[in-house]
Structures are given as structure tokens and as C-alpha cells.
C-alpha atoms as a PDB file:
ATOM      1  CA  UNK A   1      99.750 100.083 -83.431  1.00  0.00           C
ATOM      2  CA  UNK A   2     102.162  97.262 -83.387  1.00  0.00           C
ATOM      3  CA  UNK A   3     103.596  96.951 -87.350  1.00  0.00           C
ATOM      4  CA  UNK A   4     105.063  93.759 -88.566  1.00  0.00           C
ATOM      5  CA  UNK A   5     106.547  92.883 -91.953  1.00  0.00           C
ATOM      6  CA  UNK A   6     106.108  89.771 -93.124  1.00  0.00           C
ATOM      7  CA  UNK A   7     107.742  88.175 -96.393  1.00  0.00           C
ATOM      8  CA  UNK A   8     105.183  85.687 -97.731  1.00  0.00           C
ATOM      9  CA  UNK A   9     101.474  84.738 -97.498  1.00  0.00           C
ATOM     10  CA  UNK A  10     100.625  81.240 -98.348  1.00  0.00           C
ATOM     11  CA  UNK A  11      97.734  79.327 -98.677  1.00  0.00           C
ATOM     12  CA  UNK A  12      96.468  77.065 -95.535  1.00  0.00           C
ATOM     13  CA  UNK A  13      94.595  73.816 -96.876  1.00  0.00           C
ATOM     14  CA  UNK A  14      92.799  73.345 -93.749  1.00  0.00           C
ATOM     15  CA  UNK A  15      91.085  77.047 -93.390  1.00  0.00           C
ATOM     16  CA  UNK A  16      91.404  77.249 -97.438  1.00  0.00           C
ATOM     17  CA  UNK A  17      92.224  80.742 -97.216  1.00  0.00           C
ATOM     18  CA  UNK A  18      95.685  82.435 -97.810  1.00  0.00           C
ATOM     19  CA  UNK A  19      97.458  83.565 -94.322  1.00  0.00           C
ATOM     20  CA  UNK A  20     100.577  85.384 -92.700  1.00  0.00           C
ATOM     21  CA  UNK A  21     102.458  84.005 -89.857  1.00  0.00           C
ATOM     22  CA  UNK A  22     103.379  87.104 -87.415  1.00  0.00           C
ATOM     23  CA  UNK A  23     105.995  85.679 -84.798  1.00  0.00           C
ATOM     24  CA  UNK A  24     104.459  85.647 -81.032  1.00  0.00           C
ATOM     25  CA  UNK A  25     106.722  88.274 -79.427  1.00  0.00           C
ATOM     26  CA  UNK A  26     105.204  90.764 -81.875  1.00  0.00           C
ATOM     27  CA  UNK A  27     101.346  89.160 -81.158  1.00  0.00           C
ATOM     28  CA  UNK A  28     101.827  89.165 -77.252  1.00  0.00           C
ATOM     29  CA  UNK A  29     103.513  92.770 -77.177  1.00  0.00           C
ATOM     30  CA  UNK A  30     100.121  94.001 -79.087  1.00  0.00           C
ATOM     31  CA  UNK A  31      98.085  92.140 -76.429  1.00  0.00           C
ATOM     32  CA  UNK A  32     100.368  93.652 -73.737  1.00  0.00           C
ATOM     33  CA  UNK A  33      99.964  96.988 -74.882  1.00  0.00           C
ATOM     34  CA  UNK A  34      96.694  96.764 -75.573  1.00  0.00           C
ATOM     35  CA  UNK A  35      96.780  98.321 -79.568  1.00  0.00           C
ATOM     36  CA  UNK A  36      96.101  97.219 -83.069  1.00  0.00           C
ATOM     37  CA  UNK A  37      98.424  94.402 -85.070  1.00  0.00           C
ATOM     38  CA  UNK A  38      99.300  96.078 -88.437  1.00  0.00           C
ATOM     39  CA  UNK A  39     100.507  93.621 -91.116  1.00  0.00           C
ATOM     40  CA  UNK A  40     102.409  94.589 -94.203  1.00  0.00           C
ATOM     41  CA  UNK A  41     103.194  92.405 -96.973  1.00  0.00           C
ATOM     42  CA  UNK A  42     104.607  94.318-100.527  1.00  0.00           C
ATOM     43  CA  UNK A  43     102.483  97.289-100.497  1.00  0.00           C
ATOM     44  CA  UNK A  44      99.699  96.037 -99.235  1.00  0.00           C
ATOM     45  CA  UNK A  45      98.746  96.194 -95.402  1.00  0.00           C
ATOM     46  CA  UNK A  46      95.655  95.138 -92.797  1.00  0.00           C
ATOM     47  CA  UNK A  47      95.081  95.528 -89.301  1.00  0.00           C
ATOM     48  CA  UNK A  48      93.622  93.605 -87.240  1.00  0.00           C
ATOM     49  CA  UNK A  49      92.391  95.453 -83.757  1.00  0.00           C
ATOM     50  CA  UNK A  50      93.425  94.689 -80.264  1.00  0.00           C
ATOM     51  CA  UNK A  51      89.927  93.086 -80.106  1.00  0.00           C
ATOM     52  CA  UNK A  52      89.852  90.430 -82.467  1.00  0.00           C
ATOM     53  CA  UNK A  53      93.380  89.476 -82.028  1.00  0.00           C
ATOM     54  CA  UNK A  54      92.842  86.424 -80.006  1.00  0.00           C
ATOM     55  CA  UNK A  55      89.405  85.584 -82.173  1.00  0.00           C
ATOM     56  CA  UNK A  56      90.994  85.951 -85.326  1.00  0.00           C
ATOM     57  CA  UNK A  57      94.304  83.637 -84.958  1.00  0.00           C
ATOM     58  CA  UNK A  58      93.988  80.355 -86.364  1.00  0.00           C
ATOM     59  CA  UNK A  59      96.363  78.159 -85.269  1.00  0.00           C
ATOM     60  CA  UNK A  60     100.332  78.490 -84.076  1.00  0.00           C
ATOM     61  CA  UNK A  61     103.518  76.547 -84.820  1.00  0.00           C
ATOM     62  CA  UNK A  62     106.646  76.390 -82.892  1.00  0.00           C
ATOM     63  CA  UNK A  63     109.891  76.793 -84.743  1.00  0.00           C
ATOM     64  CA  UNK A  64     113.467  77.155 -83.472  1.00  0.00           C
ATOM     65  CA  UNK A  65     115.505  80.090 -84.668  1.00  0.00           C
ATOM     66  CA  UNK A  66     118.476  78.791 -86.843  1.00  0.00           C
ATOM     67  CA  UNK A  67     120.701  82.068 -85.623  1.00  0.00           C
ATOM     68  CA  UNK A  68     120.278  81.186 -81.815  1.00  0.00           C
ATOM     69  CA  UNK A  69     118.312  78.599 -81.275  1.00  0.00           C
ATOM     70  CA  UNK A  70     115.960  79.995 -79.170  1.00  0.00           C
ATOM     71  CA  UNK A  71     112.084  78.951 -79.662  1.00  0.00           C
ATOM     72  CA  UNK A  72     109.081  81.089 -80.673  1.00  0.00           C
ATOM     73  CA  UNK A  73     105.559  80.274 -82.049  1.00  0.00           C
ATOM     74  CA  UNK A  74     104.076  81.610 -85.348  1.00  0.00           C
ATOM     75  CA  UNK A  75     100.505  83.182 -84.937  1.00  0.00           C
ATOM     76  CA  UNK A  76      98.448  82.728 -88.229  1.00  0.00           C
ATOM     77  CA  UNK A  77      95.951  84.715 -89.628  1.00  0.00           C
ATOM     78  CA  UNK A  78      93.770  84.646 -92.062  1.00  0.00           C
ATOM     79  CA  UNK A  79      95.368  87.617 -94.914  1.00  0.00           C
ATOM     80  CA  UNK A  80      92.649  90.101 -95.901  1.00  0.00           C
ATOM     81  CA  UNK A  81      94.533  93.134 -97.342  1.00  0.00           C
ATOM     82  CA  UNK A  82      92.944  96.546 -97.344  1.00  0.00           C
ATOM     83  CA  UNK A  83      90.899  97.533-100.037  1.00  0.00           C
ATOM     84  CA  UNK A  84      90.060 101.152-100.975  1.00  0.00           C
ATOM     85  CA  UNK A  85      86.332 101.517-102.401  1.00  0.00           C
ATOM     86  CA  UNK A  86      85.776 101.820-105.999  1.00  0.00           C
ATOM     87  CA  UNK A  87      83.859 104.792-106.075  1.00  0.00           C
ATOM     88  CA  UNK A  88      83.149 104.859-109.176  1.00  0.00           C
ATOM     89  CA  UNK A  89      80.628 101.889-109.146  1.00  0.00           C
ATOM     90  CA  UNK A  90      77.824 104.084-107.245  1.00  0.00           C
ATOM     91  CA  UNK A  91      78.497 106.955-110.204  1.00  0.00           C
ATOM     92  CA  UNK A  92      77.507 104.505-112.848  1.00  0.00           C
ATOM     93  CA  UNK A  93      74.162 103.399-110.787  1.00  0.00           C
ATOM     94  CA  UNK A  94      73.567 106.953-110.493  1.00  0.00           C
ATOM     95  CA  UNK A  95      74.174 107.719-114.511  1.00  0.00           C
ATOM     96  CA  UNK A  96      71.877 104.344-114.924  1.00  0.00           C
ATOM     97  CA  UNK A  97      69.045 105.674-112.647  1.00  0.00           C
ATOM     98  CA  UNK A  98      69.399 109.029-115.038  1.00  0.00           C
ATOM     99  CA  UNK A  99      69.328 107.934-118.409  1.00  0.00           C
END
């Protein structure tokens, strides 16, 4: 897996959803090698397999580095953070279906 850091997530008007920006060196070298694209952002991460990399971009922008000023794109996608299952939903069904 290919992990990337990024520092913000911000809200895209035209999707209406909140997205990350992963540079395209970091997006092609996934494709390349063929493995998952893990995002981080605080402590929260998702990944987004090899497989829906290209269906899951949105749109790209191309910026110029202010260090070198070399070009690169930005990649956006659509930020949908890992969530672990509350478990303790199904035990109050099952108490419900008891009583």
C-alpha cells in the first residue's frame, strides 16, 4: 500500500462532499505498482484499492511547486474515513428481542 499524508480535507461545492487532494506522483506510483492508496488525515485513515483508483477520482488541478517550480496535478477524492462498527447496536436489538 502506497500511504500519503495529507493536511486538510475541504469541502467541494460541485460533488458536495468533503475531499483530499493526494499529489499525482503518489496516485500514478499506486497505479504503477499495482497496490492500494492509503490516506491519512489526523488520526483518521481510508484506503481506497488499486481498483477503484481511477473510478473514484473526481477531478485534478495543476499547481506549480513554489520551492522549484516544477508542475504536478492534485488527484481528488471524495474523503470517507474508516469507521469501526458499533457493536453494541446489535446487543441492544438482541436485549429488545428478550425482554
Amino acid at each position: 500500500m502506497i500511504k500519503v499524508e495529507v493536511k486538510k480535507v475541504w469541502y467541494n461545492h460541485k460533488v458536495q462532499k468533503a475531499v483530499v487532494s493526494v499529489r499525482n506522483y503518489a496516485y500514478k506510483k499506486a497505479l504503477r505498482k499495482k497496490e492500494s492508496l492509503g490516506i491519512t488525515f489526523n488520526k483518521q485513515f481510508m484506503i481506497i484499492p488499486v481498483e477503484d483508483l481511477v473510478a473514484k477520482r473526481i477531478l485534478s488541478t495543476e499547481c506549480t511547486s513554489i520551492f522549484d517550480g516544477k508542475k504536478y496535478r492534485l488527484i481528488d477524492f471524495v474523503w470517507n474515513p474508516y469507521k469501526q462498527k458499533d457493536n453494541r447496536q446489535g446487543k441492544l436489538f438482541r436485549e429488545a428481542e428478550n425482554d
